[in-house]
Protein backbone atom coordinates (compact mmCIF):
# COMPACT_ATOMS: atom_id res chain seq x y z
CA UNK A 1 0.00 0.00 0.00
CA UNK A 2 1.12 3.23 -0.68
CA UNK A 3 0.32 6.88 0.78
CA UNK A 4 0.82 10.03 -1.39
CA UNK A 5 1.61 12.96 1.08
CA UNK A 6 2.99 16.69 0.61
CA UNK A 7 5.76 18.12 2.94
CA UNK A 8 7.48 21.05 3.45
CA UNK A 9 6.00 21.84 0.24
CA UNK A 10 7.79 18.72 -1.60
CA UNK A 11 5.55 15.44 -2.96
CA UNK A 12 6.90 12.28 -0.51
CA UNK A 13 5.57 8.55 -0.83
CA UNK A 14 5.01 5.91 2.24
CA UNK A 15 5.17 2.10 0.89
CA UNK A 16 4.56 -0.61 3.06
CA UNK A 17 7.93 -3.07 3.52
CA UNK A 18 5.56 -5.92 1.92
CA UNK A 19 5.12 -3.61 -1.16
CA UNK A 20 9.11 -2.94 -1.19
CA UNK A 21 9.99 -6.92 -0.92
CA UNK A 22 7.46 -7.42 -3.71
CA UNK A 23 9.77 -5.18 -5.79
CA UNK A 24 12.96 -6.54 -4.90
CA UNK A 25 11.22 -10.26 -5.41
CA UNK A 26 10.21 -9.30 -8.92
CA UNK A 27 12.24 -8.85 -11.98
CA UNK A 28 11.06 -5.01 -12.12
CA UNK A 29 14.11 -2.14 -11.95
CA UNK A 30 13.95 -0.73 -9.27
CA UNK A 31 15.71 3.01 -8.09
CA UNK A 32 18.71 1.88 -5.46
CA UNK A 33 18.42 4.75 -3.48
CA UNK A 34 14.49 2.54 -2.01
CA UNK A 35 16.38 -0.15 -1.07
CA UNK A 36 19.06 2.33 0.79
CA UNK A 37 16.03 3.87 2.89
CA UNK A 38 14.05 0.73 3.33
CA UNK A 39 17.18 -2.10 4.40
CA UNK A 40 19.15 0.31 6.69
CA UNK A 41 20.92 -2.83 7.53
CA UNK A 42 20.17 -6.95 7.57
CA UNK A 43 16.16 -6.38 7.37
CA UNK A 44 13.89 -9.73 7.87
CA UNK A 45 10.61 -8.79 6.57
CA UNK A 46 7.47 -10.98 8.54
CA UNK A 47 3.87 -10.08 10.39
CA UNK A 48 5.60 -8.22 12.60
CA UNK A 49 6.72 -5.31 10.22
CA UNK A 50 5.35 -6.33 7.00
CA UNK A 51 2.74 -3.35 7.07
CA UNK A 52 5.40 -0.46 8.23
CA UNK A 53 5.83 2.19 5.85
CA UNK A 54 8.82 3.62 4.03
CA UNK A 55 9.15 7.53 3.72
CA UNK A 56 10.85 7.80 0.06
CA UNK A 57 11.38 11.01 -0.80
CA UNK A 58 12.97 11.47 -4.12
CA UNK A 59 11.46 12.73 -6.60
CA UNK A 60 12.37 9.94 -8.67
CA UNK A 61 10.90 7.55 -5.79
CA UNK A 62 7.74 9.57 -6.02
CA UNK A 63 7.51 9.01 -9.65
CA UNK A 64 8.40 5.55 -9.56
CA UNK A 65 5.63 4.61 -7.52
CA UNK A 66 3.40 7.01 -9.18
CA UNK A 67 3.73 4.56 -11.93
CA UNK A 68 2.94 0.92 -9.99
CA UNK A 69 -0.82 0.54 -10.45
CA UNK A 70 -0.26 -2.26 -8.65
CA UNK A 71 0.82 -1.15 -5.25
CA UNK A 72 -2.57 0.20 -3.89
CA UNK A 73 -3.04 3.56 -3.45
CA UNK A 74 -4.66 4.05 -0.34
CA UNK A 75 -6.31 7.24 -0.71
CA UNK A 76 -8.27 5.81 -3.80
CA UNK A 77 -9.55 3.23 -2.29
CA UNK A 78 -10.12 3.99 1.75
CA UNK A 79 -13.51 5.89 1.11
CA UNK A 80 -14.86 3.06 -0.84
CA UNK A 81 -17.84 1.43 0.45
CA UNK A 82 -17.97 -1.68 0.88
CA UNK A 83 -20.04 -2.67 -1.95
CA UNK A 84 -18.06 -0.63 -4.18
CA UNK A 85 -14.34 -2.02 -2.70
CA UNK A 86 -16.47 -5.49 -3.61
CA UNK A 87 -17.24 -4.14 -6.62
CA UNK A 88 -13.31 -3.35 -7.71
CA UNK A 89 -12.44 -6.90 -6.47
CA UNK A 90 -15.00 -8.19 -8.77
CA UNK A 91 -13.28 -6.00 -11.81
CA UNK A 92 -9.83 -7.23 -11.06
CA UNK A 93 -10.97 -10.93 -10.18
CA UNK A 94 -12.68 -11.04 -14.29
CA UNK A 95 -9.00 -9.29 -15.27
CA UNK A 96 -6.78 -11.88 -13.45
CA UNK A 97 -9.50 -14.87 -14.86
CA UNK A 98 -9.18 -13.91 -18.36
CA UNK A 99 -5.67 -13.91 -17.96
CA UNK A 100 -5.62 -17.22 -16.52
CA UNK A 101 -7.56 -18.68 -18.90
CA UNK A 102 -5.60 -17.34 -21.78
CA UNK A 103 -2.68 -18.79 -20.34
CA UNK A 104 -4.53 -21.76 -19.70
CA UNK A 105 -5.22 -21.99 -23.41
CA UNK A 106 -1.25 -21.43 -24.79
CA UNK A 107 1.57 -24.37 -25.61
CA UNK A 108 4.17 -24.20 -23.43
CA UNK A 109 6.17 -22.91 -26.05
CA UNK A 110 3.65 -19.92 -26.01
CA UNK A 111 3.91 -19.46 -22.31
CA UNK A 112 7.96 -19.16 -22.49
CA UNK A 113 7.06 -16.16 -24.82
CA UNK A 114 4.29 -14.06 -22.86
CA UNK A 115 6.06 -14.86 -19.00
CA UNK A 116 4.68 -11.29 -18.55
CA UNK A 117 0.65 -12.72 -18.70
CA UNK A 118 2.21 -14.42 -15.27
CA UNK A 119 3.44 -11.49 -13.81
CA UNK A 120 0.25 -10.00 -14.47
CA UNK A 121 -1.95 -12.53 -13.19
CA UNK A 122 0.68 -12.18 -10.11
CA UNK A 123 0.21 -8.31 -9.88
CA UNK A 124 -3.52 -8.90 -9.97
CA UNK A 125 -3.74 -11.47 -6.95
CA UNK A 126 -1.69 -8.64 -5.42
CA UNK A 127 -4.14 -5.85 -5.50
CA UNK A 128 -7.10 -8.01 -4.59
CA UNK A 129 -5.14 -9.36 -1.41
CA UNK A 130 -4.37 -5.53 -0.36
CA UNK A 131 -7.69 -4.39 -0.86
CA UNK A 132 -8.81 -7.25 1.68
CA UNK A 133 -6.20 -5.56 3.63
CA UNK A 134 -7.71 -2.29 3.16
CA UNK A 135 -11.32 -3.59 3.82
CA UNK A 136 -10.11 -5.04 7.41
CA UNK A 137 -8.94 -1.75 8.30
CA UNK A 138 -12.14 0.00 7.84
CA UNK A 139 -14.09 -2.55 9.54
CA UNK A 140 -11.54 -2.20 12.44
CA UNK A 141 -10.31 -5.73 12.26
CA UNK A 142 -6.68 -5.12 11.81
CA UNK A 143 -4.40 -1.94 12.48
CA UNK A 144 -2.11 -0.62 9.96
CA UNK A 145 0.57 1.56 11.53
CA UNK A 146 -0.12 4.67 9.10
CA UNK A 147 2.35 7.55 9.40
CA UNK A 148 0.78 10.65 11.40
CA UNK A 149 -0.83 12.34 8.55
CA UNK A 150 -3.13 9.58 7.76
């Protein structure tokens, strides 16, 4: 999950540690200077700070995750209600189906050539999970530790 936030007049971004392993799991390039802020030193990522955010700062950081639809954008989603957070889990559930089914439907051959209909299936299962997330919080069955603002 991710938190879009002006201070001191300058655009920051909070990402959640699970958001930033993701990343670093995936074969997407990622800026170096998010790994420098989020692994200060040997970090093991597990329940216990999975859901702690990241201040980035950079303006390339910003922009970066400006551009990852699929880290959830909290602000989008958090006034939602709850048939209408159903109704986007719905929308991405048909998205990550077709996918499936197309992929379902290739040679293995085929597969080795469109790896990225994986990824995307992936990145799909990966909003739907968060927005669970983000459905819990509202219906005060788990805590996120938010920064201040929030």
């Amino acid at each position: 999950m991710k938190l879009f936030h002006t201070e001191n007049g300058k655009e920051v971004v909070y990402v959640q540690m699970q958001d930033i392993m993701y990343l670093y799991n995936s074969d997407a390039p990622i800026p170096a200077s998010i790994y420098a802020k989020a692994f200060t030193s040997v970090t093991n990522i597990n329940n216990s700070n999975r859901f702690n955010f990241v201040k980035l700062d950079e303006e390339d950081e910003v922009s970066f995750f400006k551009n990852l639809e699929f880290v959830i954008d909290y602000d989008k989603y958090k006034d939602l209600t709850d048939e209408e957070l159903e109704e986007e889990v719905k929308k991405l559930g048909i998205k990550a189906n077709e996918i499936a089914e197309k992929w379902n439907n290739m040679a293995k051959k085929e597969r080795k050539q469109n790896n990225n209909l994986l990824q995307n299936h992936k990145k799909l299962e990966y909003m739907i999970s968060f927005l669970f997330e983000i459905n819990e919080v509202k219906h005060s069955k788990r805590q996120m530790p938010f920064p201040e603002f929030v």
